[in-house]
Protein backbone atom coordinates (compact mmCIF):
# COMPACT_ATOMS: atom_id res chain seq x y z
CA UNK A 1 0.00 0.00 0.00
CA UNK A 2 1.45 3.13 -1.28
CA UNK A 3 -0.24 5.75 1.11
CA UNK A 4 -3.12 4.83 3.21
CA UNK A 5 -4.77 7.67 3.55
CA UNK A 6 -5.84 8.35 -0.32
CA UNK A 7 -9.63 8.71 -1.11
CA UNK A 8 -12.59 7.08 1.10
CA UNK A 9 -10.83 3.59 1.06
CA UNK A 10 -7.87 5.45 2.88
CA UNK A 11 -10.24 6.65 5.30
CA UNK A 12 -11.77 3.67 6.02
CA UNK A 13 -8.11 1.75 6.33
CA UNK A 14 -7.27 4.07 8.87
CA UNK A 15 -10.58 3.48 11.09
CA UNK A 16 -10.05 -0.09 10.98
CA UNK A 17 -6.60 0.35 11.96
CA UNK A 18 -7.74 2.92 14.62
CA UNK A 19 -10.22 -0.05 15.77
CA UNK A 20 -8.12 -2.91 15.92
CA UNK A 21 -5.49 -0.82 18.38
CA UNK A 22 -8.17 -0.17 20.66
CA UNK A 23 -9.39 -3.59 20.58
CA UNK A 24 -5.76 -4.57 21.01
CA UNK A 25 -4.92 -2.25 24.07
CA UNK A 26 -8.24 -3.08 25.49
CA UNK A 27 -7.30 -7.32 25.60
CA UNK A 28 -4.20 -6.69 26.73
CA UNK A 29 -6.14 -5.11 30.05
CA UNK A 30 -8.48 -8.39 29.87
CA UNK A 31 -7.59 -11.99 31.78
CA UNK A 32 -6.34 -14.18 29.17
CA UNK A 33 -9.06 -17.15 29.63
CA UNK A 34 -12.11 -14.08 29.93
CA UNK A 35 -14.77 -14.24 27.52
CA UNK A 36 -14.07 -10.74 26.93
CA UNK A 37 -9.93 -11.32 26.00
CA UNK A 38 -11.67 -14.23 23.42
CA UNK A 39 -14.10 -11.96 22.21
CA UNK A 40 -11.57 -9.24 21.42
CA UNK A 41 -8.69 -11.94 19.51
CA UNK A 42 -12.18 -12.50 17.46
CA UNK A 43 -12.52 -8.91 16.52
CA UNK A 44 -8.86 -8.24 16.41
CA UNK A 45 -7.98 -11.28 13.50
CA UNK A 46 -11.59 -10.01 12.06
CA UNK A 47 -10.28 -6.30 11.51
CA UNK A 48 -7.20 -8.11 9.87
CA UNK A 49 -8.93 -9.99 7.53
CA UNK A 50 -11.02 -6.67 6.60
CA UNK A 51 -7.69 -4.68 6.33
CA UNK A 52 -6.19 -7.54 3.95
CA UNK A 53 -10.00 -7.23 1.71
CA UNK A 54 -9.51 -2.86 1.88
CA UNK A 55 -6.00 -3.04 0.69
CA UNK A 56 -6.54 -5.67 -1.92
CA UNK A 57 -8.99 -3.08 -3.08
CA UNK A 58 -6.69 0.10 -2.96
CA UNK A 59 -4.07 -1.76 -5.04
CA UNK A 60 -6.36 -2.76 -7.51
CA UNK A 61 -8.11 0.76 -7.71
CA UNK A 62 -4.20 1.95 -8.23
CA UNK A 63 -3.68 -0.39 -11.13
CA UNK A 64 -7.48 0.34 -12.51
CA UNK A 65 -6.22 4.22 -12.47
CA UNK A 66 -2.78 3.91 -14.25
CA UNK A 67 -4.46 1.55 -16.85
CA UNK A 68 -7.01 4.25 -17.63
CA UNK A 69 -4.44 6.67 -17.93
CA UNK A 70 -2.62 5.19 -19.93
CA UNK A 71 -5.60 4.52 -22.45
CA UNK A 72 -6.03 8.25 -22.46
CA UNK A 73 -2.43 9.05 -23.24
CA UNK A 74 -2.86 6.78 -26.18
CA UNK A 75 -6.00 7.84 -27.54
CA UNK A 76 -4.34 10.89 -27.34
CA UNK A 77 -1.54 10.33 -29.15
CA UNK A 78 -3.94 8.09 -31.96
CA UNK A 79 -5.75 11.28 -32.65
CA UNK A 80 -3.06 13.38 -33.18
């Protein structure tokens, strides 16, 4: 991931991101057998799958926008 904070994908990385530490610093407070320290691994390896989805997207949103450019350029230079 080039930058993370490009467009409304950006902004969603970094919310997940901004989730996941909470979720993180809140387990580490937990017991490790609680329900609640469980609960909180389950949300914590859930926010990594959803960064892993978001940043599958980003990259391919990248190469979507370089590919159209470089259509343009060359229907540009076609109708010269």
């Amino acid at each position: 991931m080039k930058k993370s904070g490009s467009g409304q994908a950006g902004q969603v990385v970094e919310r997940v991101l901004e989730l996941s530490a909470g979720a993180q610093l809140t387990r580490r407070k937990a017991p490790e057998d609680s329900p609640a320290f469980h609960r909180l691994t389950g949300a914590i390896a859930a926010y990594g799958k959803a960064l892993a989805i978001l940043t599958a997207l980003q990259a391919r949103e990248e190469c979507c926008s370089i590919i159209a450019q470089y259509e343009l350029s060359e229907q540009s230079v076609a109708a010269s």
